[in-house]
N, C-alpha and C. Protein backbone atom coordinates (compact mmCIF):
# COMPACT_ATOMS: atom_id res chain seq x y z
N UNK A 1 77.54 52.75 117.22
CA UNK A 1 78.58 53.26 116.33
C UNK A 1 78.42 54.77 116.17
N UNK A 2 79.30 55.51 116.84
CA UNK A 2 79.32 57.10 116.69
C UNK A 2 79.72 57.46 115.09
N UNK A 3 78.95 58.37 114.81
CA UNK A 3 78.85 59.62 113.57
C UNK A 3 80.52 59.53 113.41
N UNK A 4 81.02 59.86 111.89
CA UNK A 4 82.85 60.06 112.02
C UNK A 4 82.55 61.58 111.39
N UNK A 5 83.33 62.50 111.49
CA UNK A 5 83.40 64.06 111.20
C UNK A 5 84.34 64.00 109.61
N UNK A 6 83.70 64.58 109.16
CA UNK A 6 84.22 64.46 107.80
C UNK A 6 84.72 65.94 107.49
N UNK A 7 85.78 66.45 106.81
CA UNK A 7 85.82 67.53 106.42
C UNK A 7 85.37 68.37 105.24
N UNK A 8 85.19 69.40 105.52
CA UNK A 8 84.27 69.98 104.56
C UNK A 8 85.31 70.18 103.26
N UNK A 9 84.28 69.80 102.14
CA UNK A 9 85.12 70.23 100.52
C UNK A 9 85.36 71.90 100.62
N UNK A 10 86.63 71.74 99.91
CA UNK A 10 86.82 73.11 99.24
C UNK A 10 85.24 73.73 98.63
N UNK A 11 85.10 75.02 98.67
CA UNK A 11 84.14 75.18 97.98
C UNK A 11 84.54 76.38 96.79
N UNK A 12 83.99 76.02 95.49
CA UNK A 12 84.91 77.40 94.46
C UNK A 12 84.24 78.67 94.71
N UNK A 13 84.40 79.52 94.33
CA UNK A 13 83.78 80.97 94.61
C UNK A 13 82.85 81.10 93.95
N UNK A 14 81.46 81.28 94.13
CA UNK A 14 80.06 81.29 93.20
C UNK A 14 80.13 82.72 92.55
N UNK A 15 79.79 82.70 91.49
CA UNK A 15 79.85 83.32 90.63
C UNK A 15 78.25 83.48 90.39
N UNK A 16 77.75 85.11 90.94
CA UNK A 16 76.17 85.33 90.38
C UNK A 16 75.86 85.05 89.12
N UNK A 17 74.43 84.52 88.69
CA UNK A 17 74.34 84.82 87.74
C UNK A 17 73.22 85.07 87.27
N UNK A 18 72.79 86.32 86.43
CA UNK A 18 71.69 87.27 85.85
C UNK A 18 70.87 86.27 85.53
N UNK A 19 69.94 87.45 85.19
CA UNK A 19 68.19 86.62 84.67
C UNK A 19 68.63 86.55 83.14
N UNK A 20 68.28 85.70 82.58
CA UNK A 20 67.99 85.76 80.85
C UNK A 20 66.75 85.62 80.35
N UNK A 21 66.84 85.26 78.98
CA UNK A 21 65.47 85.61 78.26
C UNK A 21 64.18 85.71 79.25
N UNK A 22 63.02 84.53 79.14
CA UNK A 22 61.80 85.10 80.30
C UNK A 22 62.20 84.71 81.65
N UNK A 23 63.21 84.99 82.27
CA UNK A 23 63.18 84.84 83.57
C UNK A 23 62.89 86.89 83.81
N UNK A 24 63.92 86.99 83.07
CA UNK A 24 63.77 88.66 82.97
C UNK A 24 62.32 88.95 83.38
N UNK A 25 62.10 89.79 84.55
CA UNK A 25 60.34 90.27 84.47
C UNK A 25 59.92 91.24 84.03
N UNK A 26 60.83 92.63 84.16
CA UNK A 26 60.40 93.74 83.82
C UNK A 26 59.83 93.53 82.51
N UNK A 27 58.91 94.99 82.14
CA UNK A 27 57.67 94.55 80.79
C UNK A 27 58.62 95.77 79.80
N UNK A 28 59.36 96.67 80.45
CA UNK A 28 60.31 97.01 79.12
C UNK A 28 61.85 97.01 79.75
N UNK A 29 62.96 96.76 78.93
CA UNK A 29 64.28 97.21 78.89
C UNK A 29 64.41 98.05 77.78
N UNK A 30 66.15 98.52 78.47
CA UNK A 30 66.94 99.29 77.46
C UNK A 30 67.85 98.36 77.16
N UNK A 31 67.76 98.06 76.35
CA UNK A 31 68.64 96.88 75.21
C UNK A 31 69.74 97.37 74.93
N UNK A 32 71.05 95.99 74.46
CA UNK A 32 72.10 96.72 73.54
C UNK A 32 71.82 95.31 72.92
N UNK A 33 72.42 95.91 71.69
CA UNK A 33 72.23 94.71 70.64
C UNK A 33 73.55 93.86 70.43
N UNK A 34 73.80 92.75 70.24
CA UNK A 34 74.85 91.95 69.99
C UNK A 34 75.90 92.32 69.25
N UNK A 35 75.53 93.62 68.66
CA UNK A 35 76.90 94.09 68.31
C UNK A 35 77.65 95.51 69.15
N UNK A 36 76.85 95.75 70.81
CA UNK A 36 77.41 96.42 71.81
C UNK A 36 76.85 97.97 71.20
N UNK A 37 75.63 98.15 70.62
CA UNK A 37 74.93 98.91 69.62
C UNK A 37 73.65 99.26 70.96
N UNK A 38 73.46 100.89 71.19
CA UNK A 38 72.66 101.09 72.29
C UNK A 38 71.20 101.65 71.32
N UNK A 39 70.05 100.27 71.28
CA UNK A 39 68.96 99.94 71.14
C UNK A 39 67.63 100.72 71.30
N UNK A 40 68.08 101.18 72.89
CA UNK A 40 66.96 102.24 73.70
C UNK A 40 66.12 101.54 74.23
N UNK A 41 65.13 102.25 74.87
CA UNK A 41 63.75 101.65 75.54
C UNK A 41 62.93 100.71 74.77
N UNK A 42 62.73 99.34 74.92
CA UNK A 42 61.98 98.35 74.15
C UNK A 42 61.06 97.75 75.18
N UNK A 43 59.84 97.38 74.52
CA UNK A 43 59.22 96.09 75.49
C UNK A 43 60.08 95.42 75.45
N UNK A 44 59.63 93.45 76.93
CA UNK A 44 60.33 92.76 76.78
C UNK A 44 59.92 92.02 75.42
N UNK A 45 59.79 91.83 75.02
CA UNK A 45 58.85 90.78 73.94
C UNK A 45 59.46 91.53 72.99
N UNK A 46 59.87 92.53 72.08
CA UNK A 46 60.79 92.75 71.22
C UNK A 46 61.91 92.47 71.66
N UNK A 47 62.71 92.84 72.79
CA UNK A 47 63.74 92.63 72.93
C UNK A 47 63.73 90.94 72.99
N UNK A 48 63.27 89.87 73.43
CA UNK A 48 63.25 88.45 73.01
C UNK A 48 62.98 88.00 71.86
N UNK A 49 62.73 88.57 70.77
CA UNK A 49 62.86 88.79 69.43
C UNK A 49 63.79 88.80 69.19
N UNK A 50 63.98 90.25 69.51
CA UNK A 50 65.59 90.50 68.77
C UNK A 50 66.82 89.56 68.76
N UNK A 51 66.54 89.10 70.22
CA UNK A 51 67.39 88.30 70.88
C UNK A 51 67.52 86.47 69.66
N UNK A 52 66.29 86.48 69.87
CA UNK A 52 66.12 85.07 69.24
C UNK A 52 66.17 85.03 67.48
N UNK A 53 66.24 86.03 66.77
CA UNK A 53 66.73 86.30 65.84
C UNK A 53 67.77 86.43 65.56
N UNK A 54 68.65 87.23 66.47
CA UNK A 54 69.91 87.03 66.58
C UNK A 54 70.88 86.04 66.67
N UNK A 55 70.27 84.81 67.09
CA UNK A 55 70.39 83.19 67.88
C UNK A 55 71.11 83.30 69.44
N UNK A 56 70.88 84.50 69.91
CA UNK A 56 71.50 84.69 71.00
C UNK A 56 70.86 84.44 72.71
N UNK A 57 71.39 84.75 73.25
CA UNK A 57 70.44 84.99 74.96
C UNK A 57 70.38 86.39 74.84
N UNK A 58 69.26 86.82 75.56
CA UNK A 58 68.64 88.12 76.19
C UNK A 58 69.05 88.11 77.82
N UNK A 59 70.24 89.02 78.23
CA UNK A 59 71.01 88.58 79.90
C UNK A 59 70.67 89.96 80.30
N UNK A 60 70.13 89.66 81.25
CA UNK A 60 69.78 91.13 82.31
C UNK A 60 70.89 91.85 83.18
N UNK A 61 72.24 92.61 82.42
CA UNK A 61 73.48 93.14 83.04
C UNK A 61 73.03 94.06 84.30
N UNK A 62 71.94 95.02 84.27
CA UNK A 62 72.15 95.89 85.31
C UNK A 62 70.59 95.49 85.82
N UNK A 63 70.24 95.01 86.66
CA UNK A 63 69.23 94.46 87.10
C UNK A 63 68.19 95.50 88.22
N UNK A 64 69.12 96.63 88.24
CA UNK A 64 69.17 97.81 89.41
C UNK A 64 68.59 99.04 88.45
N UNK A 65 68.58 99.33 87.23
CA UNK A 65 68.39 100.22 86.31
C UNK A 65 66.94 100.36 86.30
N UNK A 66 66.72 101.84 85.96
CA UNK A 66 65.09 101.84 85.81
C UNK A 66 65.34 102.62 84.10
N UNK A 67 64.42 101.51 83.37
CA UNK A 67 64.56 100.59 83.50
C UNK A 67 65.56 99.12 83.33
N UNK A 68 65.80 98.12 83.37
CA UNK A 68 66.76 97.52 83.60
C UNK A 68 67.09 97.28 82.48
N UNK A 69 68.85 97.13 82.08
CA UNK A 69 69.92 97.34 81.31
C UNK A 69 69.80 95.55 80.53
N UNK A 70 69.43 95.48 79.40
CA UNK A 70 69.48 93.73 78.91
C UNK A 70 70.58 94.33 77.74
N UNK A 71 71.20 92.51 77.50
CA UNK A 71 72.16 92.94 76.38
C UNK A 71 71.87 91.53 75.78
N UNK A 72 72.05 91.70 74.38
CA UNK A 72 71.98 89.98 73.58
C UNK A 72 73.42 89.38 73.25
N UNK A 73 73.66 88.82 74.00
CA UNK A 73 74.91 87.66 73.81
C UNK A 73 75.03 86.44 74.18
N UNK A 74 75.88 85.76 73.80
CA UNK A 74 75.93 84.27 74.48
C UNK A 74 76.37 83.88 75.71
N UNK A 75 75.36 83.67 76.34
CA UNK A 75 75.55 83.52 78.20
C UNK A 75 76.25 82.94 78.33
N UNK A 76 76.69 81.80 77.99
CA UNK A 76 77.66 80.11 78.22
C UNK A 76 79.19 81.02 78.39
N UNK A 77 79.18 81.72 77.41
CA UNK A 77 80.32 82.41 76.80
C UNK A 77 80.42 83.64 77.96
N UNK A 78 79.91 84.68 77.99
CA UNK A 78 80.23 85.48 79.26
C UNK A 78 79.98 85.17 80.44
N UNK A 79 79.01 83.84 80.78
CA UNK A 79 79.29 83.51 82.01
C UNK A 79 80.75 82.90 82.37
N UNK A 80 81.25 82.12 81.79
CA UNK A 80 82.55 81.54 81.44
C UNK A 80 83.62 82.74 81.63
N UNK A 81 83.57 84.05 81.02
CA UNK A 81 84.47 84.97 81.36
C UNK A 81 84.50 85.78 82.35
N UNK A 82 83.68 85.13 82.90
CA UNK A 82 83.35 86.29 84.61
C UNK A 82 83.97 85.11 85.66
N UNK A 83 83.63 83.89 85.67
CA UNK A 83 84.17 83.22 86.33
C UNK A 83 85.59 82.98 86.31
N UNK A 84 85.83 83.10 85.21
CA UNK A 84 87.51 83.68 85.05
C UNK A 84 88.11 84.43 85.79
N UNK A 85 87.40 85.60 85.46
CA UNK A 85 88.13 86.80 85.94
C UNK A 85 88.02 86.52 87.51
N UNK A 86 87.43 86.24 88.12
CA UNK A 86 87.13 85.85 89.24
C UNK A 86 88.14 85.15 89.84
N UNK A 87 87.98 84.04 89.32
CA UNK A 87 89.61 83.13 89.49
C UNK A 87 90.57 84.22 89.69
N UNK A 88 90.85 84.68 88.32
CA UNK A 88 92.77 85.36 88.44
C UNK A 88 92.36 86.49 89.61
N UNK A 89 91.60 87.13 89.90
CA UNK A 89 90.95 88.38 91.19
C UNK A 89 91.65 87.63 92.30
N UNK A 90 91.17 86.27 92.47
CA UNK A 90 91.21 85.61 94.31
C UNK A 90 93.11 85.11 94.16
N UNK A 91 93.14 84.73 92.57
CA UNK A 91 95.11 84.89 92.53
C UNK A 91 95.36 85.76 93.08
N UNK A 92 95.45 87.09 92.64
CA UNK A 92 95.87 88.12 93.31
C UNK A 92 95.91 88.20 94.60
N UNK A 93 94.85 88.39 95.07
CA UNK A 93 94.99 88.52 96.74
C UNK A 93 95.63 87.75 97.19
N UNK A 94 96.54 88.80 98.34
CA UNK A 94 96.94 88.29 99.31
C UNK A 94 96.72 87.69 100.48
N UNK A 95 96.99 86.29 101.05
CA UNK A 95 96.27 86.22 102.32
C UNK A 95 97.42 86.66 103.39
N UNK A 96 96.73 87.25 104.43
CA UNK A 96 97.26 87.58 105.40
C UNK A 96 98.22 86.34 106.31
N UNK A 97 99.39 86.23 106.43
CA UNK A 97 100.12 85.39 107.43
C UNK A 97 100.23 85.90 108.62
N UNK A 98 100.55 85.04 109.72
CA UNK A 98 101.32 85.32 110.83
C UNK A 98 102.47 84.94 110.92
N UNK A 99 103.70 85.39 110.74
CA UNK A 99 104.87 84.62 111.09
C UNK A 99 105.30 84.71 111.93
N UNK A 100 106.16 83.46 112.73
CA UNK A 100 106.58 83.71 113.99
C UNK A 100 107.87 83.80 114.10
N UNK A 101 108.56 84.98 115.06
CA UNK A 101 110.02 84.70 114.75
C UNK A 101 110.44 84.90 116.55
N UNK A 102 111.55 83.86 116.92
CA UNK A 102 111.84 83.44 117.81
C UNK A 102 113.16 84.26 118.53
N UNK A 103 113.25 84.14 120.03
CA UNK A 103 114.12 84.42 120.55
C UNK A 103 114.59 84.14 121.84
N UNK A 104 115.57 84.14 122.52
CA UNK A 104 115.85 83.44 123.38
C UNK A 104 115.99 85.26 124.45
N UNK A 105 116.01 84.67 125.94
CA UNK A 105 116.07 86.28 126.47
C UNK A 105 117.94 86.66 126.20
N UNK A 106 118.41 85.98 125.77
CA UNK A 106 119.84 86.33 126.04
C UNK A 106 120.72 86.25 124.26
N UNK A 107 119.01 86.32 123.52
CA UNK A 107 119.92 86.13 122.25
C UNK A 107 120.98 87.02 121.65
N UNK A 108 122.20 86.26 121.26
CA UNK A 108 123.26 87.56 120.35
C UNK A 108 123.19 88.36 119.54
N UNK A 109 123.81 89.63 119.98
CA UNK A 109 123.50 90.67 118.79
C UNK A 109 123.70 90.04 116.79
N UNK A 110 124.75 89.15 116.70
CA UNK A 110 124.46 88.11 115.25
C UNK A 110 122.68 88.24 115.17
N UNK A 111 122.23 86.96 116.22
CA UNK A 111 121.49 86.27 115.84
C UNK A 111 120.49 87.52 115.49
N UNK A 112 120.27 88.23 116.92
CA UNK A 112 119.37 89.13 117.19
C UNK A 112 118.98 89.93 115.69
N UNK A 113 120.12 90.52 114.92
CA UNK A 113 120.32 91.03 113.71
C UNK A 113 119.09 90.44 112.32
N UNK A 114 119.76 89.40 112.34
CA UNK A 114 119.38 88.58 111.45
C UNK A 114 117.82 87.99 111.21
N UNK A 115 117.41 87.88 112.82
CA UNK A 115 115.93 87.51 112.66
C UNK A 115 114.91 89.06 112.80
N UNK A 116 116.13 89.83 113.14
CA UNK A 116 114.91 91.21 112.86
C UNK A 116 114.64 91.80 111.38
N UNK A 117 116.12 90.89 110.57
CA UNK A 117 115.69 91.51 109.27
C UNK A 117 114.56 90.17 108.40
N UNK A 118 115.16 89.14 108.96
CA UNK A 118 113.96 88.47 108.44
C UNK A 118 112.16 89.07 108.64
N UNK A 119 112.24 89.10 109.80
CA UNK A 119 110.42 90.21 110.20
C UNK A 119 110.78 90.79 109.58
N UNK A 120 111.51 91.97 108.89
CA UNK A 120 111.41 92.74 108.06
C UNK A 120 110.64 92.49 106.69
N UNK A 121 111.35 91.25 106.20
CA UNK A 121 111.23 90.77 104.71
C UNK A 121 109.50 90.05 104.94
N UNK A 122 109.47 89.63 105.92
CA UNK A 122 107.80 88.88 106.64
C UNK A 122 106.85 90.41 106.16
N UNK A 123 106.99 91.41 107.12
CA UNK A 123 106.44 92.58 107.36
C UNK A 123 106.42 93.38 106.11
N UNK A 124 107.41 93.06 104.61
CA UNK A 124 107.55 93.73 103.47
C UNK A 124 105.95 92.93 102.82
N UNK A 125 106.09 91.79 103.49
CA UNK A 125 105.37 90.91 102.30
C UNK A 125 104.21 90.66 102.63
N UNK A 126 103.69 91.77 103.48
CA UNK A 126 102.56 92.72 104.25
C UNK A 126 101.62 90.92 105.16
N UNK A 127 102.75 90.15 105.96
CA UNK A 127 102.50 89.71 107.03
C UNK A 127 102.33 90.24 108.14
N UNK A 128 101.31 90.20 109.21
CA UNK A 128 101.81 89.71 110.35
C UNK A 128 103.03 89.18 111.20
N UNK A 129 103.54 89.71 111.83
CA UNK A 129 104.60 89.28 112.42
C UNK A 129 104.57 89.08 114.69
N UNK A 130 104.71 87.60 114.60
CA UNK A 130 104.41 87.42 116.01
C UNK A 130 106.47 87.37 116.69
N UNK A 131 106.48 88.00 117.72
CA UNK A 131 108.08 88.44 117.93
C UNK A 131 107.73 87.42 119.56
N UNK A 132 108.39 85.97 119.88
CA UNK A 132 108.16 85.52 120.72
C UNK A 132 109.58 85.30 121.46
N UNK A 133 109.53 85.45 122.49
CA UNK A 133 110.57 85.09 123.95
C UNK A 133 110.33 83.88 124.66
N UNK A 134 111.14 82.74 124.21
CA UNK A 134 110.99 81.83 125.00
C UNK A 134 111.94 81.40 126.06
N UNK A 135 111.43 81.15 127.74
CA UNK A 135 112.51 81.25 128.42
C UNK A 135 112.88 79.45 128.91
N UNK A 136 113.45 79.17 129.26
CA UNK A 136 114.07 77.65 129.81
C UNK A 136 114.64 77.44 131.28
N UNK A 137 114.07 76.98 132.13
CA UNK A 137 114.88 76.55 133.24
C UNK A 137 114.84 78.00 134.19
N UNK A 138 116.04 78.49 134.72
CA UNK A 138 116.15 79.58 135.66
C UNK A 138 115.97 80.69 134.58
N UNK A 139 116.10 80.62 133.53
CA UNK A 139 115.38 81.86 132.90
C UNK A 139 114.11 82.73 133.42
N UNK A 140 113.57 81.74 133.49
CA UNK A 140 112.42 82.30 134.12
C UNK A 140 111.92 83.93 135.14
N UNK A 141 113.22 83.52 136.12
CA UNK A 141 113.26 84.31 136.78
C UNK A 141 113.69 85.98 136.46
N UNK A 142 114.04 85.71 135.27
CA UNK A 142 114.74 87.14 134.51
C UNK A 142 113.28 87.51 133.36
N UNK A 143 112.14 87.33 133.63
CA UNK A 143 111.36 87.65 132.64
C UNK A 143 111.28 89.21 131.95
N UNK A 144 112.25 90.24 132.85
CA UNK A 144 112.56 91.55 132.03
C UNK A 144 113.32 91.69 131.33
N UNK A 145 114.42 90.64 130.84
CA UNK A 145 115.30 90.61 130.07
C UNK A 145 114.48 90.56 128.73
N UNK A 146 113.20 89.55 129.05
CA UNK A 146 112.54 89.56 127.01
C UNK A 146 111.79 90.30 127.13
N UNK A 147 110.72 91.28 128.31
CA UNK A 147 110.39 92.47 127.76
C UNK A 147 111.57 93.46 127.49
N UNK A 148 111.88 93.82 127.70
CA UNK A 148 113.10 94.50 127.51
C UNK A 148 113.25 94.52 125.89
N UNK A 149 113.72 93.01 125.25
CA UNK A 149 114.24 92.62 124.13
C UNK A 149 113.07 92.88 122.99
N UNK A 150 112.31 92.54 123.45
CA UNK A 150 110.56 93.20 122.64
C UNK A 150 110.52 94.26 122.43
N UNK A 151 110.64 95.54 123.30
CA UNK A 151 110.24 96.33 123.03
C UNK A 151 111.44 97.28 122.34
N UNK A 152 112.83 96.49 122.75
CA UNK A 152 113.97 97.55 121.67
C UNK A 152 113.51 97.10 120.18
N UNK A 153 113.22 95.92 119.79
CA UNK A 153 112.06 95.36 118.43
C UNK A 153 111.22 96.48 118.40
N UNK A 154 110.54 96.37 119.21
CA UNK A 154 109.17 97.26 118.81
C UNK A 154 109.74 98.95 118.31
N UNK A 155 110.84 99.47 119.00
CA UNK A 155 111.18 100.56 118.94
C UNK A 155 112.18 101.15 117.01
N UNK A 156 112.84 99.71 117.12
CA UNK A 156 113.50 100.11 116.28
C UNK A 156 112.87 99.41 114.67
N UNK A 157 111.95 99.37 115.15
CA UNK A 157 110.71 98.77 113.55
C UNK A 157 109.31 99.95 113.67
N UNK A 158 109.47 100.82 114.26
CA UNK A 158 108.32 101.93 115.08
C UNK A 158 108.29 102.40 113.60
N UNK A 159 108.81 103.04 112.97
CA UNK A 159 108.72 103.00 111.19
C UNK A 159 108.16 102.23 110.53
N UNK A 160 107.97 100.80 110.60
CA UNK A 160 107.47 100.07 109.77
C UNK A 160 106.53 99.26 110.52
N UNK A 161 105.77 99.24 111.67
CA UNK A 161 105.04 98.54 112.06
C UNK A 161 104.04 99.50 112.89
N UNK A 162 102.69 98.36 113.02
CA UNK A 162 101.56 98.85 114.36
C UNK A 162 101.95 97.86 114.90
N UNK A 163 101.81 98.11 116.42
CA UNK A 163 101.83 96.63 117.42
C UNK A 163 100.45 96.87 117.78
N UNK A 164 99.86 95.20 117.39
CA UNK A 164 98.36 94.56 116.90
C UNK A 164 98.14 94.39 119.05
N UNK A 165 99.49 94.05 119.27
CA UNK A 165 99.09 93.57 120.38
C UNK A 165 100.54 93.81 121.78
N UNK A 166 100.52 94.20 122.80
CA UNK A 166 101.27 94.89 123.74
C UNK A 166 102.29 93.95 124.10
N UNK A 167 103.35 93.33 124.38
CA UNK A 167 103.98 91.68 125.11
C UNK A 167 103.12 91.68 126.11
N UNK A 168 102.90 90.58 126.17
CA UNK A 168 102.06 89.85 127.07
C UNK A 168 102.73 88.31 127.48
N UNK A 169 102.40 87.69 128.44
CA UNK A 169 103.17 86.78 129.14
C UNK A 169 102.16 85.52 129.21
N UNK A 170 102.95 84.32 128.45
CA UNK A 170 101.99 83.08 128.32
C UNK A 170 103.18 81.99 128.26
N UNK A 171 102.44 81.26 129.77
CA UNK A 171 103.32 80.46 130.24
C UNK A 171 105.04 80.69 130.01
N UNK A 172 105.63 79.97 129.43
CA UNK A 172 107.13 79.96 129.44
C UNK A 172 107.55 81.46 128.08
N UNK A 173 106.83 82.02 127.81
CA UNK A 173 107.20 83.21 126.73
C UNK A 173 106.31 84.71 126.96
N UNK A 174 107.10 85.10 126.29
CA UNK A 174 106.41 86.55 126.24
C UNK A 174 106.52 87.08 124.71
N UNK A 175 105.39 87.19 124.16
CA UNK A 175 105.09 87.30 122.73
C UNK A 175 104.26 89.49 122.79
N UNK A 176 104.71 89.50 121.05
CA UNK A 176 103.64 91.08 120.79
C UNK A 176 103.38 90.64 119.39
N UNK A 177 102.48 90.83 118.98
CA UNK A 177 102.24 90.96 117.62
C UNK A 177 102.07 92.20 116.44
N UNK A 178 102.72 91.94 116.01
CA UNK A 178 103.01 93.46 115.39
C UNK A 178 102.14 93.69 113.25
N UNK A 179 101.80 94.47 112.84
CA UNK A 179 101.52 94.52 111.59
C UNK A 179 102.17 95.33 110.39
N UNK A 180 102.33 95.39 109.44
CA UNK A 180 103.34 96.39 108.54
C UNK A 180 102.08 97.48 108.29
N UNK A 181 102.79 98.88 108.63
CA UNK A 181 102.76 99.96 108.21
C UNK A 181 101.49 99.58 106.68
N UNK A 182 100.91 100.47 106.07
CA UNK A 182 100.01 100.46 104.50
C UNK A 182 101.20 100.76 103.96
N UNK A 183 102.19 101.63 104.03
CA UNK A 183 102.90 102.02 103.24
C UNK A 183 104.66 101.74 103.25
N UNK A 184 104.43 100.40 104.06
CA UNK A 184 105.80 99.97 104.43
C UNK A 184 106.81 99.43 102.70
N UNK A 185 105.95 99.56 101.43
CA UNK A 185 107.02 99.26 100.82
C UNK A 185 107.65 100.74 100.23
N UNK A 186 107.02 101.39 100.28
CA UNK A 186 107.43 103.19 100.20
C UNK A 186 108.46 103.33 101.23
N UNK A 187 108.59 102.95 102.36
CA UNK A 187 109.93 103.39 103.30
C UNK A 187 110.66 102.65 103.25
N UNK A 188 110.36 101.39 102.49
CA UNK A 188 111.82 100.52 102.51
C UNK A 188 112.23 100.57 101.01
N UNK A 189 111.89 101.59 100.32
CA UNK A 189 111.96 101.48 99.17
C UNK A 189 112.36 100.27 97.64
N UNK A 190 110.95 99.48 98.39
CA UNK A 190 111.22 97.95 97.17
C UNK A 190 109.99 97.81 96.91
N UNK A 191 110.01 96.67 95.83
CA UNK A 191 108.40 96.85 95.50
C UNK A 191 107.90 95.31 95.99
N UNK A 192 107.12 95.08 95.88
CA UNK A 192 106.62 93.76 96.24
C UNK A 192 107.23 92.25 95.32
N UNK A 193 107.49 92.56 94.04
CA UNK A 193 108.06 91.45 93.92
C UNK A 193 109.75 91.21 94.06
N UNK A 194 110.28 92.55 94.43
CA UNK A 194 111.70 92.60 94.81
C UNK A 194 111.82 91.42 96.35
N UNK A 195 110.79 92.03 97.41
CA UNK A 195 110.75 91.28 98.42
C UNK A 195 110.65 89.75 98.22
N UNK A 196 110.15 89.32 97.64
CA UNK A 196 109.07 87.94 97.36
C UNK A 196 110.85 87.25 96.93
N UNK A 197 111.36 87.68 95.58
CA UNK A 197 112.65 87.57 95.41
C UNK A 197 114.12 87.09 96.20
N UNK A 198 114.06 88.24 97.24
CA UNK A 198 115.16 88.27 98.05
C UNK A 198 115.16 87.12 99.15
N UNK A 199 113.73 87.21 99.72
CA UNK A 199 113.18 85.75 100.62
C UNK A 199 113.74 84.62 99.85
N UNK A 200 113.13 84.57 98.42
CA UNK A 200 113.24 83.12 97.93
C UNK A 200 115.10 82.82 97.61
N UNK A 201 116.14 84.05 97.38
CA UNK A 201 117.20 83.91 97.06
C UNK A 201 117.67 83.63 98.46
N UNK A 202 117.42 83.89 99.73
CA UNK A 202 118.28 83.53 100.77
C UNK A 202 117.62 82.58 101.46
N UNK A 203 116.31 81.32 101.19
CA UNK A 203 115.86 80.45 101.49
C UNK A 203 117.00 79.58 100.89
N UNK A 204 117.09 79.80 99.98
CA UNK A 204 117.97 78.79 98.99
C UNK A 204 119.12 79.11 99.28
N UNK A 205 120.22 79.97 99.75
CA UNK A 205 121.12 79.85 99.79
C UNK A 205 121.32 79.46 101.79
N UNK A 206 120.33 79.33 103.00
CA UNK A 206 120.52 78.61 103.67
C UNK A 206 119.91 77.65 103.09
N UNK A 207 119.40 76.97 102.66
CA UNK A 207 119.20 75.06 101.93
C UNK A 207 121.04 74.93 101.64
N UNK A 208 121.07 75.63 100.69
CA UNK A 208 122.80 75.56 100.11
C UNK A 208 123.82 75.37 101.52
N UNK A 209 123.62 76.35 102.63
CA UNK A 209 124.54 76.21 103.41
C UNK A 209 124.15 74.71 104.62
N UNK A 210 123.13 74.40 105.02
CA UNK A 210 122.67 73.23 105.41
C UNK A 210 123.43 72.13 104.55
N UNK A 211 123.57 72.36 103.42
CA UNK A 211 123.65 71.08 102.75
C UNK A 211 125.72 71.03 103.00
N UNK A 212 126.27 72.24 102.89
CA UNK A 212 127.66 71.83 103.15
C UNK A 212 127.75 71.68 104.92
């Protein structure tokens, strides 16, 4: 009976966490006191006093300090708010996409239009954008028709893009991959959630037109 491959769990983002009371080694800190009150140079052994008088933890913030930075508060409690912040941090970021947008070597200036402004709205929303040529049957034989069609793309987005990668030819297509400009929402003058917006208003209004 062969091994079955299991997939690996999500894993959450670890969150360091400082020395407290005697894990702390150094033999003096510079303390702040639980009311964010700067203490000065103490042994450790007053400062675990202070600490335990206080009813608090003794947490080692700057561990790099000579000598090192302790503060008395409740660990449970600021460990809890770092892992937070942490959380809403990895919200923020963006992950990088690739989107792919399609074409035929003989596509119409309509169509042609329309999917270059879509890469646009891809490329606003600081994707990746893969620009692919797929050919069918005797197509084949015309494979300069989709370089050709690539690179008037590449030319007329030369403002708003790096090309990550040159057209290149794989099997039945010819693909380039292209990236947005750092400062592509400055030349198209929108801001990031204008883009995010306009995508989601014309997703929905082709759903709307599909549906009649």
């Amino acid at each position: 009976m062969g091994w079955r491959s299991r997939s690996k769990a999500k894993m959450k983002p670890v969150v360091p966490k400082e020395r407290i009371n005697r894990e702390i080694t150094s033999s003096t800190v510079r303390l702040i006191d639980d009311k964010g009150n700067q203490v000065g140079v103490v042994s450790i052994g007053e400062a675990l006093s202070r600490a335990e008088r206080a009813g608090f933890d003794l947490v080692e913030i700057s561990p790099n300090a000579t000598p090192p930075v302790c503060k008395i508060m409740e660990f449970g409690q600021y460990h809890y708010q770092k892992e937070r912040k942490m959380r809403e941090s990895r919200k923020k970021q963006h992950i990088v996409q690739t989107k792919e947008v399609k074409f035929g070597p003989n596509t119409e200036e309509h169509d042609y239009n329309f999917k270059k402004n879509n890469a646009i709205k891809f490329l606003a929303q600081h994707n990746k954008v893969k620009f692919t040529v797929r050919f069918r049957g005797r197509q084949l034989a015309h494979k300069e028709l989709g370089f050709k069609l690539l690179e008037k793309l590449v030319e007329e987005l030369k403002d708003l893009i790096d090309v990550d990668h040159a057209p290149k030819t794989e099997g039945r297509t010819i693909f380039t991959v292209v990236s947005p400009k750092k400062e592509i929402e400055k030349i198209l003058g929108v801001t990031q959630p204008e883009v995010l917006s306009q995508a989601q208003q014309e997703a929905e209004n082709q759903e709307t037109e599909s549906e009649e």
